[in-house]
Protein backbone atom coordinates (compact mmCIF):
# COMPACT_ATOMS: atom_id res chain seq x y z
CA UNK A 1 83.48 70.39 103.89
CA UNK A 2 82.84 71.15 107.67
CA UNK A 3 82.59 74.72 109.12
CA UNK A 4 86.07 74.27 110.75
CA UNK A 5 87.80 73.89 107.01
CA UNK A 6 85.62 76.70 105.56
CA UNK A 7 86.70 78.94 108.34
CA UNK A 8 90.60 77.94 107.96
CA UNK A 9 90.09 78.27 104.44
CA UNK A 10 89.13 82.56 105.05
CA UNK A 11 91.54 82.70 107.47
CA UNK A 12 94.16 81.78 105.30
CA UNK A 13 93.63 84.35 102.49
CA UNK A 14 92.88 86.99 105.31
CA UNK A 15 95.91 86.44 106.66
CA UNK A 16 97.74 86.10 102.99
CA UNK A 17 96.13 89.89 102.89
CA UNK A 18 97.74 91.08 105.63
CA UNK A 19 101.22 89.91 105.37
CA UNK A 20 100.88 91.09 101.95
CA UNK A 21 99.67 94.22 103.68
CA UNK A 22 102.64 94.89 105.11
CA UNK A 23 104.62 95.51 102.23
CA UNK A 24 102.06 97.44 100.60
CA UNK A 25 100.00 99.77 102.64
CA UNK A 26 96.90 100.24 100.61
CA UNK A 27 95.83 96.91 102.04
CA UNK A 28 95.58 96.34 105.85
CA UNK A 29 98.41 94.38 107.13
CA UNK A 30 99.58 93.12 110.49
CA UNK A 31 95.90 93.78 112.56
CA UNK A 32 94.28 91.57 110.07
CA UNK A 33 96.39 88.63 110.76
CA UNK A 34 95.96 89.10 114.64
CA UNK A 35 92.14 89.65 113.71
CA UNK A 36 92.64 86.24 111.71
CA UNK A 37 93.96 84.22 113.68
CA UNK A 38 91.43 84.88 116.60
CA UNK A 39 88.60 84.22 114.62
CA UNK A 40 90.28 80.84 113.75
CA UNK A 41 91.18 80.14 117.76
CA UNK A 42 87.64 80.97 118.61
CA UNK A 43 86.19 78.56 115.56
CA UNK A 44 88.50 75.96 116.35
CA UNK A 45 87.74 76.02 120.10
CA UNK A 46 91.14 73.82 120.93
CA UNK A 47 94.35 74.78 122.39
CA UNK A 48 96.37 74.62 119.71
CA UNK A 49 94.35 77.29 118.07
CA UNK A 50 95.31 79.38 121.22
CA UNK A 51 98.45 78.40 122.00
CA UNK A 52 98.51 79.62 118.19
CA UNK A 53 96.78 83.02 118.70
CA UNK A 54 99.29 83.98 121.54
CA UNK A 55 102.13 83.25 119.66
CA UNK A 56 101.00 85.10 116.73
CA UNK A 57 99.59 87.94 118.78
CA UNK A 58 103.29 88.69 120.21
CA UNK A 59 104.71 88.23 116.68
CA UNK A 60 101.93 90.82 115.45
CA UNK A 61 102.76 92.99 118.29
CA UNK A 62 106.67 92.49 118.07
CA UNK A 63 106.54 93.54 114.14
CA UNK A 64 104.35 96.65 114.19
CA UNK A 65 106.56 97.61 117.65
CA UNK A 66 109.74 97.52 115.92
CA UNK A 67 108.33 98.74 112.42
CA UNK A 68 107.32 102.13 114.67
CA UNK A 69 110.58 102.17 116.23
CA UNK A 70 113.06 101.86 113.28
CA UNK A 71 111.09 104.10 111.38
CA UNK A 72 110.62 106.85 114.64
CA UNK A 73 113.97 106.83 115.15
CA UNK A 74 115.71 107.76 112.41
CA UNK A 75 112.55 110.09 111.32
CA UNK A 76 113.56 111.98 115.04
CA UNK A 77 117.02 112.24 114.82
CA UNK A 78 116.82 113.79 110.81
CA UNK A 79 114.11 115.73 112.51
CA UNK A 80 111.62 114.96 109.49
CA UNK A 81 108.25 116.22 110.86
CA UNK A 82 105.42 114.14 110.62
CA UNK A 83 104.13 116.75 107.80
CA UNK A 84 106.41 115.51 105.56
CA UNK A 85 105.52 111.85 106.10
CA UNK A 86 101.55 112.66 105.73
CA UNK A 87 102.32 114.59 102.52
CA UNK A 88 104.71 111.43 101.06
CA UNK A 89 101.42 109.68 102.21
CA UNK A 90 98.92 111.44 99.89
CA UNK A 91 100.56 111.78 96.85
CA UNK A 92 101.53 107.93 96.95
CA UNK A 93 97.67 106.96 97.52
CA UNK A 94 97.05 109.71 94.50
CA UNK A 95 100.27 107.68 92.58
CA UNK A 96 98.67 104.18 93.12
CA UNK A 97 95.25 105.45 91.32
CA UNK A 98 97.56 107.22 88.51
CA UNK A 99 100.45 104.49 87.92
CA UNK A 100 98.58 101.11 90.03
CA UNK A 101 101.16 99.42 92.73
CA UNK A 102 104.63 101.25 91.44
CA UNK A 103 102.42 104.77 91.66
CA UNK A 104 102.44 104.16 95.51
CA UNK A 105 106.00 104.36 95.74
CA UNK A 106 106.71 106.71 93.37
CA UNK A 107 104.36 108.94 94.72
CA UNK A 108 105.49 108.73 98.21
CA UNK A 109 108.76 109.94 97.39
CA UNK A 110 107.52 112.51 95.63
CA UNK A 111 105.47 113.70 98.31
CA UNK A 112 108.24 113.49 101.01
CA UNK A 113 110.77 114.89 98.74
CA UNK A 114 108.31 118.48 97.95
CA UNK A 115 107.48 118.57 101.58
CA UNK A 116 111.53 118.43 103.02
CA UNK A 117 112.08 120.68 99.48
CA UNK A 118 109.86 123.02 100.97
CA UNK A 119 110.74 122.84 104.34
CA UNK A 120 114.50 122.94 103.73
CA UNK A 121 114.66 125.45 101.02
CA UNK A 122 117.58 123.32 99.41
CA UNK A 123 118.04 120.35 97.03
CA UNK A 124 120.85 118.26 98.51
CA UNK A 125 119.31 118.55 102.40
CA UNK A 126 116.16 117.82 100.92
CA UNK A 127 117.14 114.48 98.67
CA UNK A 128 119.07 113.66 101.80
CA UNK A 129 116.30 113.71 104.31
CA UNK A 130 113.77 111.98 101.65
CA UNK A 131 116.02 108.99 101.53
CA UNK A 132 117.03 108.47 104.75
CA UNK A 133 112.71 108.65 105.51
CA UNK A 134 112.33 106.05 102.69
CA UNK A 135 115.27 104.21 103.85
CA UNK A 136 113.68 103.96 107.65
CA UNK A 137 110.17 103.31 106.19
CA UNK A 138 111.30 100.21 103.94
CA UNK A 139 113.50 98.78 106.98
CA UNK A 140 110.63 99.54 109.40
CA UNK A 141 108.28 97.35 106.56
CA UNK A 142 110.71 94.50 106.25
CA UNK A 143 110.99 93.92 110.21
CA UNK A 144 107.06 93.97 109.92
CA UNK A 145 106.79 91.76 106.99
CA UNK A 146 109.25 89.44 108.91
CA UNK A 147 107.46 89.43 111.89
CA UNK A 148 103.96 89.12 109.99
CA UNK A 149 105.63 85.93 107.88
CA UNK A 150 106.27 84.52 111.66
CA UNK A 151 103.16 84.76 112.61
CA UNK A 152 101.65 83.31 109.07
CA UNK A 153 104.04 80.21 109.74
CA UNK A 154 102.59 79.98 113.99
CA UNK A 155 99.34 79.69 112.31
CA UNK A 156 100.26 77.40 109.48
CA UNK A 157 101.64 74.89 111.99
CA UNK A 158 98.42 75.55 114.20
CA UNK A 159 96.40 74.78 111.39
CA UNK A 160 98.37 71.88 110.13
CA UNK A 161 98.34 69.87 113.75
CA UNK A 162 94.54 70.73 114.68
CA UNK A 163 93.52 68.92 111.20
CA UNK A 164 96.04 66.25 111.87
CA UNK A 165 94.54 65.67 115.28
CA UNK A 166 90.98 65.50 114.47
């Protein structure tokens, strides 16, 4: 096994880890496939490995651009401070040590529920800010996991026609 192959070989699992990442935040997402895939360009040394990297640098970019958008814009017109978020934030990474994976979720709610309960003083203001933040959140992950899966397959197909042109 050459250097090349060893190198496409930890690219590929990086990259498995970040579009993974995506969906669950404890593990870094759409950077490490970007990272990735330049590390593979710059091994390779051939177009097609950056022809590749551009392609999956704009996808990269593209998914954490709308990911910050969808989620920013509902989050500003609820006006849901950033407090809120940060709190929904901690109590998930505090969830994911107490209940492993679902605790992440479950804590994040939690966490951005107490915050808007506190903020708002109410129940039924507060439920309906917390899911319209976890609504935004989850859309904002799916257009990044989407985008992140693109840029998985631009790499794939990189990876697939530099070994078949050797």
């Amino acid at each position: 096994m050459d250097a090349q192959t060893i190198w496409t070989i930890i690219c590929a699992v990086a990259i498995l880890v970040g579009v993974t990442g995506t969906i669950v935040p404890v593990l870094p997402g759409s950077l490490l496939i970007g990272v990735s895939v330049l590390v593979w360009a710059l091994v390779v040394g051939q177009p097609v490995g950056w022809v590749s990297f551009g392609i999956a640098v704009a996808f990269v970019g593209a998914g954490m651009l709308s990911s910050a958008v969808l989620t920013g814009r509902t989050m500003k017109a609820r006006a849901i401070p950033g407090r809120s978020v940060v709190a929904g934030l901690v109590l998930g990474v505090v969830g994911f040590f107490v209940i492993p994976v679902v605790g992440l979720l479950l804590g994040f709610a939690a966490g951005l529920f107490l915050s808007e309960f506190q903020r708002q003083k109410a129940f039924k203001p507060a439920i309906s800010s917390s899911l319209a933040a976890l609504k935004a959140t989850g859309l904002g992950m799916l257009a990044e996991f989407g985008f992140a899966s693109l840029a998985a397959g631009t790499w794939a197909t990189g990876a697939v026609l530099y070994f078949l042109n050797r």
